[in-house]
C-alpha atoms as a PDB file:
ATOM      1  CA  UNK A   1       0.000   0.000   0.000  1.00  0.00           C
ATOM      2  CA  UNK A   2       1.003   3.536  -1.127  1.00  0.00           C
ATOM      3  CA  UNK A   3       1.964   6.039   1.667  1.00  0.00           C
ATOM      4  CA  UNK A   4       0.056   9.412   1.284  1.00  0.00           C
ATOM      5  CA  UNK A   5       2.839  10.637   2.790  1.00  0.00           C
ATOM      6  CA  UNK A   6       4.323  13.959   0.655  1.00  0.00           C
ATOM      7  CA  UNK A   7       7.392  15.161   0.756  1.00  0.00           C
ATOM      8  CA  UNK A   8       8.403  18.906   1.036  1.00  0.00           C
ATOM      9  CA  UNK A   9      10.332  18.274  -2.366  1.00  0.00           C
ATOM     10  CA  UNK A  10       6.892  16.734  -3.976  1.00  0.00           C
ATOM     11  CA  UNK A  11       5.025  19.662  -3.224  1.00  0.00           C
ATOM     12  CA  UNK A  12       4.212  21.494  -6.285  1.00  0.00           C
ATOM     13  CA  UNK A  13       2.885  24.590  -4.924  1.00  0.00           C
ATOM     14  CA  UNK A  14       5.904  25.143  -3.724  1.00  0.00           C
ATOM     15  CA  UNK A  15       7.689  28.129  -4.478  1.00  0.00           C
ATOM     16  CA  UNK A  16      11.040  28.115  -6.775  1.00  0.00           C
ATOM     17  CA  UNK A  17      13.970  29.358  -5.396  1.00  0.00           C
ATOM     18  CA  UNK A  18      14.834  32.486  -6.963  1.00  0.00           C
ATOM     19  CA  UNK A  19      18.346  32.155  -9.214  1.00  0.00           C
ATOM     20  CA  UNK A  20      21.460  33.601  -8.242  1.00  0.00           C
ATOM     21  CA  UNK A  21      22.673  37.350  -9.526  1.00  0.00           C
ATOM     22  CA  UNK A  22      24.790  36.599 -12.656  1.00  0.00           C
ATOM     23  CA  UNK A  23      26.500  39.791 -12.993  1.00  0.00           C
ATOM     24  CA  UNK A  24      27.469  41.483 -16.593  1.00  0.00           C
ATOM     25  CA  UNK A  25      29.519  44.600 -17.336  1.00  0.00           C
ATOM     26  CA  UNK A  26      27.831  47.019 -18.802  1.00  0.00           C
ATOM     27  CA  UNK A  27      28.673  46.361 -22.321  1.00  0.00           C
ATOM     28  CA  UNK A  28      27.695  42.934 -22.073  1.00  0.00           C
ATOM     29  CA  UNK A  29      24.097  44.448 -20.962  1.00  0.00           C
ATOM     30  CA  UNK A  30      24.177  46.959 -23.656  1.00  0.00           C
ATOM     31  CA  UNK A  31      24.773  44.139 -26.238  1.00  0.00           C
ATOM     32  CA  UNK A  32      21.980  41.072 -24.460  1.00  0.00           C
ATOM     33  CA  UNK A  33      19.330  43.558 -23.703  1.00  0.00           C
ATOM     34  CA  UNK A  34      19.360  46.255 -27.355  1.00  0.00           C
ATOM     35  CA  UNK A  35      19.627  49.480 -24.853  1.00  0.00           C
ATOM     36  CA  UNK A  36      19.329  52.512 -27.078  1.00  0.00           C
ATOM     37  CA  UNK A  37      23.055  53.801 -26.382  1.00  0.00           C
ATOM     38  CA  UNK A  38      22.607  57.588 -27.016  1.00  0.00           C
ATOM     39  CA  UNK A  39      19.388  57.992 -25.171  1.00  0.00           C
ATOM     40  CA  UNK A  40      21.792  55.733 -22.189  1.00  0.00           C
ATOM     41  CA  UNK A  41      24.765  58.390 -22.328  1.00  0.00           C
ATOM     42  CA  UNK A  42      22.268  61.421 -22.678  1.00  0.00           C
ATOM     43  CA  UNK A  43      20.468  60.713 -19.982  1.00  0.00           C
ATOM     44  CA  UNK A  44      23.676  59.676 -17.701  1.00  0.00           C
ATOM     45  CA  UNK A  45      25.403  63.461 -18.550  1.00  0.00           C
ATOM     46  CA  UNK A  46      22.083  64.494 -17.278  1.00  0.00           C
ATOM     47  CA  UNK A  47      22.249  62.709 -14.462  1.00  0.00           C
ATOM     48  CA  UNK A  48      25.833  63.368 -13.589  1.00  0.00           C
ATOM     49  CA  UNK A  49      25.381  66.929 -14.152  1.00  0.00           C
ATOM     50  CA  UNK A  50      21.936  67.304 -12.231  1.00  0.00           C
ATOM     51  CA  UNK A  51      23.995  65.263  -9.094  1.00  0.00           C
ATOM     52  CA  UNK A  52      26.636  67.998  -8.832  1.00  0.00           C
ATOM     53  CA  UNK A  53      23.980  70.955  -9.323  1.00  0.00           C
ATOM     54  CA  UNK A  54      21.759  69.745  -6.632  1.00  0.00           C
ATOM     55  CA  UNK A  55      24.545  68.279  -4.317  1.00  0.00           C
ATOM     56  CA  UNK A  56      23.766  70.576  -1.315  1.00  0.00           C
ATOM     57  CA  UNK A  57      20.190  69.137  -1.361  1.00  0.00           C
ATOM     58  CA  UNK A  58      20.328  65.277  -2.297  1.00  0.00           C
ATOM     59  CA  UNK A  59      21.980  64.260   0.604  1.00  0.00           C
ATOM     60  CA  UNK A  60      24.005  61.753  -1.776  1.00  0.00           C
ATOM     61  CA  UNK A  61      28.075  62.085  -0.913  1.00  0.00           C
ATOM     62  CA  UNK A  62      30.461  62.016  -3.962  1.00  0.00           C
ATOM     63  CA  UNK A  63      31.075  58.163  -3.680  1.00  0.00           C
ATOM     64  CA  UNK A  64      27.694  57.543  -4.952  1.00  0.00           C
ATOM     65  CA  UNK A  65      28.359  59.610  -8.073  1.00  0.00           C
ATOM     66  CA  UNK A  66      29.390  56.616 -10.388  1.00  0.00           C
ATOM     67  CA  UNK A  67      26.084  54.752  -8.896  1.00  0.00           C
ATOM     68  CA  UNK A  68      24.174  57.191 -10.172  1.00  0.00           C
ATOM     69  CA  UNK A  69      26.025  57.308 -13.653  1.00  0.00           C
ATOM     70  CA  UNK A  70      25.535  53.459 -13.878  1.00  0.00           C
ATOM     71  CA  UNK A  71      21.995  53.669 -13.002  1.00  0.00           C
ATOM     72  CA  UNK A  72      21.205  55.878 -15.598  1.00  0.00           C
ATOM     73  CA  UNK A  73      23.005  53.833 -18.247  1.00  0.00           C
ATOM     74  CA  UNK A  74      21.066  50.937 -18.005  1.00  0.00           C
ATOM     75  CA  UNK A  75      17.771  52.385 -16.951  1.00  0.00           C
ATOM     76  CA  UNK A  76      15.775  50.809 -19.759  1.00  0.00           C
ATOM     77  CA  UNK A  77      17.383  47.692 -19.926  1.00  0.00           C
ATOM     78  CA  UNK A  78      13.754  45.958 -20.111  1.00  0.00           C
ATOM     79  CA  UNK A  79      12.751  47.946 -23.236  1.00  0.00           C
ATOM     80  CA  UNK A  80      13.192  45.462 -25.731  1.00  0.00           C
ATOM     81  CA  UNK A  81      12.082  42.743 -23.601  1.00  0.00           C
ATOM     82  CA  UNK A  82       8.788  44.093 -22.571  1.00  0.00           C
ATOM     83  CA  UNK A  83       8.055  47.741 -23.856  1.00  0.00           C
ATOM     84  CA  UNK A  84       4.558  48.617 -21.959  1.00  0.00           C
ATOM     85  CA  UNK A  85       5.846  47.270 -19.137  1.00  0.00           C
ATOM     86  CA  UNK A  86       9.656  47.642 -19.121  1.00  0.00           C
ATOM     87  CA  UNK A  87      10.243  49.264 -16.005  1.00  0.00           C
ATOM     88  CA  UNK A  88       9.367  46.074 -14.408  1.00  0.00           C
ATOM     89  CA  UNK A  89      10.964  44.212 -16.860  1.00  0.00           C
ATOM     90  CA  UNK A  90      14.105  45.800 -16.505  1.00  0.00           C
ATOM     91  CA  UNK A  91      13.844  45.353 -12.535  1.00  0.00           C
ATOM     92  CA  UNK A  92      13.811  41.841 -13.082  1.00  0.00           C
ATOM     93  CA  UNK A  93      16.959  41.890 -15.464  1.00  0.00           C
ATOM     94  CA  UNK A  94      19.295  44.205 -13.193  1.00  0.00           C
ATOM     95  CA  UNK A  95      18.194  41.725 -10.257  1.00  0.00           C
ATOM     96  CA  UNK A  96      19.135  38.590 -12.407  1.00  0.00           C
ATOM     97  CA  UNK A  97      22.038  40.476 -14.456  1.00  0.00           C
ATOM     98  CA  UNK A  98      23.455  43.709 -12.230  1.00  0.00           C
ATOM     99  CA  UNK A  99      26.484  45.503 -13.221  1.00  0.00           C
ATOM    100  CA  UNK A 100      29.211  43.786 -12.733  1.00  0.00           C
ATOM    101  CA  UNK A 101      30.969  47.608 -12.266  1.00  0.00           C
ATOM    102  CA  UNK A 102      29.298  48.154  -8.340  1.00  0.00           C
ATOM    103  CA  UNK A 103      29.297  46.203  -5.484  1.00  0.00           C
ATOM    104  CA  UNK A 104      26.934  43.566  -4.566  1.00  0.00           C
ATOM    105  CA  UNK A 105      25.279  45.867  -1.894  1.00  0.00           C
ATOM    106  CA  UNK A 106      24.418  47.841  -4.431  1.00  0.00           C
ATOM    107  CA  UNK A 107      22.516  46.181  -7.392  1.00  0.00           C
ATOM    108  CA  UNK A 108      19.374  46.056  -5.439  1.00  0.00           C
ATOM    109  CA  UNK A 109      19.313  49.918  -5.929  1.00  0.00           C
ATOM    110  CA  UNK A 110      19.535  49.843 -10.037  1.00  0.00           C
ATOM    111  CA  UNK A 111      16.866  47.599 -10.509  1.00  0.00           C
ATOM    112  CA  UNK A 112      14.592  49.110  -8.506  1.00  0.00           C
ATOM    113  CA  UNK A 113      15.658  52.244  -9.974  1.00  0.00           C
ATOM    114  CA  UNK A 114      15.132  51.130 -13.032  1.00  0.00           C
ATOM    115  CA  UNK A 115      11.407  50.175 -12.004  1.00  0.00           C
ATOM    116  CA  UNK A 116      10.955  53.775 -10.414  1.00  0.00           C
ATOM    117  CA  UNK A 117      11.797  55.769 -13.329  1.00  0.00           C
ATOM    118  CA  UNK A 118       8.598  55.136 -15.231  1.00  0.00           C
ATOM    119  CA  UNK A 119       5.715  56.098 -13.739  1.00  0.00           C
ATOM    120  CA  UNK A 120       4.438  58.779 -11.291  1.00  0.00           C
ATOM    121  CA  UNK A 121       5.002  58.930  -7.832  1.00  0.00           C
ATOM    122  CA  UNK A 122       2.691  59.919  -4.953  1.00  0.00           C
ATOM    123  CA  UNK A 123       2.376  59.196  -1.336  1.00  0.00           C
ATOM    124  CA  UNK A 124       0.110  56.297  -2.207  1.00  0.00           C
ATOM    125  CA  UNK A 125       2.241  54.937  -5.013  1.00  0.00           C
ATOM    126  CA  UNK A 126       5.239  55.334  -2.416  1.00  0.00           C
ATOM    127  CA  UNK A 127       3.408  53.508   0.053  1.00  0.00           C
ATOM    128  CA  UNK A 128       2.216  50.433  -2.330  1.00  0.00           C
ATOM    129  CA  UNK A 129       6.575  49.857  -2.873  1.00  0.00           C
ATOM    130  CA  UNK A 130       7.172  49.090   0.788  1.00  0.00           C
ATOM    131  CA  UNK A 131       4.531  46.695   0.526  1.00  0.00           C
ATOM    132  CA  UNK A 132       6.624  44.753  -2.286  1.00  0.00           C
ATOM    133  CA  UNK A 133       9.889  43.259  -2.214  1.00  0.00           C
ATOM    134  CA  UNK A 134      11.320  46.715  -2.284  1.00  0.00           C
ATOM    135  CA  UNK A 135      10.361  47.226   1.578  1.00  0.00           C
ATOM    136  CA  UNK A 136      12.262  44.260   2.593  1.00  0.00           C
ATOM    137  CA  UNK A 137      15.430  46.109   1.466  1.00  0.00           C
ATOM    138  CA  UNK A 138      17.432  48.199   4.926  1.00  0.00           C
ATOM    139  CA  UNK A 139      15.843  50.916   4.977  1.00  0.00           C
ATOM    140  CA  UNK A 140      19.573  52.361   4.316  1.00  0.00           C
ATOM    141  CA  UNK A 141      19.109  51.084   0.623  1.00  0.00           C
ATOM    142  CA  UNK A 142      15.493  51.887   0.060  1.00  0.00           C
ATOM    143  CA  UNK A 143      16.167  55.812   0.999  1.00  0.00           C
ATOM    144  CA  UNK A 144      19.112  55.483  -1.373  1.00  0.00           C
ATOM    145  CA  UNK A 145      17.034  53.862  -3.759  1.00  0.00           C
ATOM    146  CA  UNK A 146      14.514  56.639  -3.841  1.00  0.00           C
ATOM    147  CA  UNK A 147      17.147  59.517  -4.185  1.00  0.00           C
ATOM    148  CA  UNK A 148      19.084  57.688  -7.069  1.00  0.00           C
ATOM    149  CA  UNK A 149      16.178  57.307  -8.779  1.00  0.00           C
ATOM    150  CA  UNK A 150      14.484  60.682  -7.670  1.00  0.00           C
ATOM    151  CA  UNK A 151      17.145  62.149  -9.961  1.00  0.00           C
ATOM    152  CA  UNK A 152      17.612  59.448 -12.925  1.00  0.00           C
ATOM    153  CA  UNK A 153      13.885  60.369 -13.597  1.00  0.00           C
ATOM    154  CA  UNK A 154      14.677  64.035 -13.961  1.00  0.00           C
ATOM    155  CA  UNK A 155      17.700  62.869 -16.115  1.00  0.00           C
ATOM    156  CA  UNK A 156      15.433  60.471 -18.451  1.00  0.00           C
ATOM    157  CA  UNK A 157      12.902  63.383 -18.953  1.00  0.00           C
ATOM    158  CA  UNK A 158      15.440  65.936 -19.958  1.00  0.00           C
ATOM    159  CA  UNK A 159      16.476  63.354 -22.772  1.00  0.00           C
ATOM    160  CA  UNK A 160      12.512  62.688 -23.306  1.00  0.00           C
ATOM    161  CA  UNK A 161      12.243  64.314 -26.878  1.00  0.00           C
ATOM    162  CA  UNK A 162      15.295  62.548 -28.091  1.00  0.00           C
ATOM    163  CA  UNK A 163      16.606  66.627 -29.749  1.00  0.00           C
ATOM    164  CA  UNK A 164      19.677  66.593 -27.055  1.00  0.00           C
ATOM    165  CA  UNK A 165      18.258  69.327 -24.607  1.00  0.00           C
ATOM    166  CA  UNK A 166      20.677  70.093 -22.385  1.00  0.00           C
ATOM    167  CA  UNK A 167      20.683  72.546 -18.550  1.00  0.00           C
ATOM    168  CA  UNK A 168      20.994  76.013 -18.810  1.00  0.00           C
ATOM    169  CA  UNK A 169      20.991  78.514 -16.864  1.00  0.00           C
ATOM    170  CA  UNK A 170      20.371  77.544 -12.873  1.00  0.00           C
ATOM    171  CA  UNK A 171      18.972  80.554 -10.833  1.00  0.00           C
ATOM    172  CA  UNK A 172      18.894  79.548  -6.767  1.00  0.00           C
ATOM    173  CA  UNK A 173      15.975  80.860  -4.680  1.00  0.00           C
ATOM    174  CA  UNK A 174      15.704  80.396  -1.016  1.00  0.00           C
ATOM    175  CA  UNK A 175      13.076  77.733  -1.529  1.00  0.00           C
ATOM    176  CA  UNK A 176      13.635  77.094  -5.181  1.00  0.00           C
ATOM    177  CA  UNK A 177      15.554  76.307  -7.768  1.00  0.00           C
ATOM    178  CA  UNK A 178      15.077  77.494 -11.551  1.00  0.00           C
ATOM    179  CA  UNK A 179      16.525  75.527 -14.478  1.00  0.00           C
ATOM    180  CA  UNK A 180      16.354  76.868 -17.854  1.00  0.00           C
ATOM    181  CA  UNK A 181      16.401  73.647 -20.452  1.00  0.00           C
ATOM    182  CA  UNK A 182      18.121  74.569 -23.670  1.00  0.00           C
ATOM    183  CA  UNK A 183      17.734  73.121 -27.118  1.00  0.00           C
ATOM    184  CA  UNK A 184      15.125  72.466 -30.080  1.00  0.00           C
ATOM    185  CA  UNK A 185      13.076  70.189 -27.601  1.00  0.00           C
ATOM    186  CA  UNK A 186      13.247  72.015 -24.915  1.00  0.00           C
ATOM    187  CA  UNK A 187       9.268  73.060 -24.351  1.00  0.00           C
ATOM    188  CA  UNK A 188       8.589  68.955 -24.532  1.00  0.00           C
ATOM    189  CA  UNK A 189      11.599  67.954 -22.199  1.00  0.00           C
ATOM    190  CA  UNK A 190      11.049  71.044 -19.568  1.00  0.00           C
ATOM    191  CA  UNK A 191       7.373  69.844 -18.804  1.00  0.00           C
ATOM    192  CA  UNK A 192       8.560  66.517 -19.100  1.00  0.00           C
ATOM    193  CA  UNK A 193      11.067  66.998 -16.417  1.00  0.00           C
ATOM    194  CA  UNK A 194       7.756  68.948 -14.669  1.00  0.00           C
ATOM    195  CA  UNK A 195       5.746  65.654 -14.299  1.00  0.00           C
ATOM    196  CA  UNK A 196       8.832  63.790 -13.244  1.00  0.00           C
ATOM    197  CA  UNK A 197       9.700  65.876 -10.680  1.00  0.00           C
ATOM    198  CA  UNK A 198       7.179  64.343  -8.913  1.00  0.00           C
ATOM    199  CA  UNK A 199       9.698  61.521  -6.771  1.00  0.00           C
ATOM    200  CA  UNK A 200      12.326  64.196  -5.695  1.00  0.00           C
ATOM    201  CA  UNK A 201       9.249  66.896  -4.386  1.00  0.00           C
ATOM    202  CA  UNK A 202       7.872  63.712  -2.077  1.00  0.00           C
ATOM    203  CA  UNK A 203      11.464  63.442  -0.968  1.00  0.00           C
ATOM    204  CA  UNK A 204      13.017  66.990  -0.523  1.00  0.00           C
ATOM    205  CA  UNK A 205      12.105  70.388   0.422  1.00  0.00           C
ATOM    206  CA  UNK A 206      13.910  72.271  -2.152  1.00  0.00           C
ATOM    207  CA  UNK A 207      11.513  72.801  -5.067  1.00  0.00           C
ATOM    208  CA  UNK A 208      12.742  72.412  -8.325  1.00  0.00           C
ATOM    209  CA  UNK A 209      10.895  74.189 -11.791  1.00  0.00           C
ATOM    210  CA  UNK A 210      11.775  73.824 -15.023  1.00  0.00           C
ATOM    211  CA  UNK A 211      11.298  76.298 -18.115  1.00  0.00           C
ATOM    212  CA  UNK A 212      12.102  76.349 -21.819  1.00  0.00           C
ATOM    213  CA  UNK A 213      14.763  78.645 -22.932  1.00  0.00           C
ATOM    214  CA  UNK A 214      13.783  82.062 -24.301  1.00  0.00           C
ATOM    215  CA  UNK A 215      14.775  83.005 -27.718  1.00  0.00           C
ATOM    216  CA  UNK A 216      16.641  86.096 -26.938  1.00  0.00           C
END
């Protein structure tokens, strides 16, 4: 007579464990994953650029600087895997593939930038994150998270009409900060970058506005 006995190892609805991190360099994601290289460097000068202008405010020290950069680089690694959704797609890559270029500690914090840099962000939206995986991160990593990708969303929208808009001018206020975007795209990317200040105004006081540049 059969035993009805089952095994942990026979139960189906068990869950898989998840595979480990393979890590890749970043031309090695470039290459697997099709990421649109100019739109990748545009948006990392952005980036680098926007971390230096708003230093005094981020509350990010100088060794996360090349974080930032590579966080911006492979942003939309899920595009070509999943375009509707490839903010989670590219989550899941960076978690299965991070850069090889950061430490360990880090690649948690690319892919869930690259999930954060898509949609908008509110208190609710903010709230609905810690519920995921994302809230079982320290909380060390999930506020560095948040200002990494606070400011690769600013950096994507500056790059959003693909016409190579660049920072202008930067006029400081006591409470604000004014930045004049420059180029043929500008009016598109400056309300872009509008909208997508949405994740650094939940997170800092400093306001931040952006404005086409004037024809003189």
């Amino acid at each position: 007579m059969k035993s009805n006995t089952i095994s942990a190892g026979d139960n189906l609805s068990e869950k898989k464990e998840k595979p480990s991190p393979e890590p890749l360099d970043l031309e090695a994601l470039y290459h697997r994953y099709g990421i649109e290289r100019s739109h990748a460097d545009n948006v990392a000068r952005n980036v680098l650029e926007l971390f230096d202008i708003l230093a005094p405010f981020h509350g990010l020290g100088p060794e996360f600087r090349k974080l930032v950069e590579i966080a911006a680089l492979v942003h939309d690694s899920g595009v070509t895997t999943d375009l509707e959704n490839h903010h989670k797609a590219g989550r899941d890559i960076l978690l299965l593939h991070p850069p090889a270029n950061l430490p360990e500690k880090l690649w948690p914090v690319v892919a869930w930038t690259a999930f954060l840099h898509k949609k908008k962000m509110g208190e609710k939206k903010l709230r609905k994150l810690r519920e995921k995986e994302f809230g079982s991160m320290p909380e060390d990593l999930q506020s560095l998270t948040l200002k990494v990708a606070a400011l690769v969303r600013l950096a994507d929208a500056l790059d959003y009409s693909r016409m190579e808009s660049k920072l202008g001018k930067v006029t400081f206020g006591e409470q604000s900060i004014k930045f004049e975007i420059n180029g043929s795209g500008s009016a598109i990317d400056a309300e872009r970058m509008r909208e997508k200040g949405d994740l650094w105004h939940l997170l800092q006081k400093m306001k931040l506005d952006f404005m086409p540049e004037i024809k003189r």
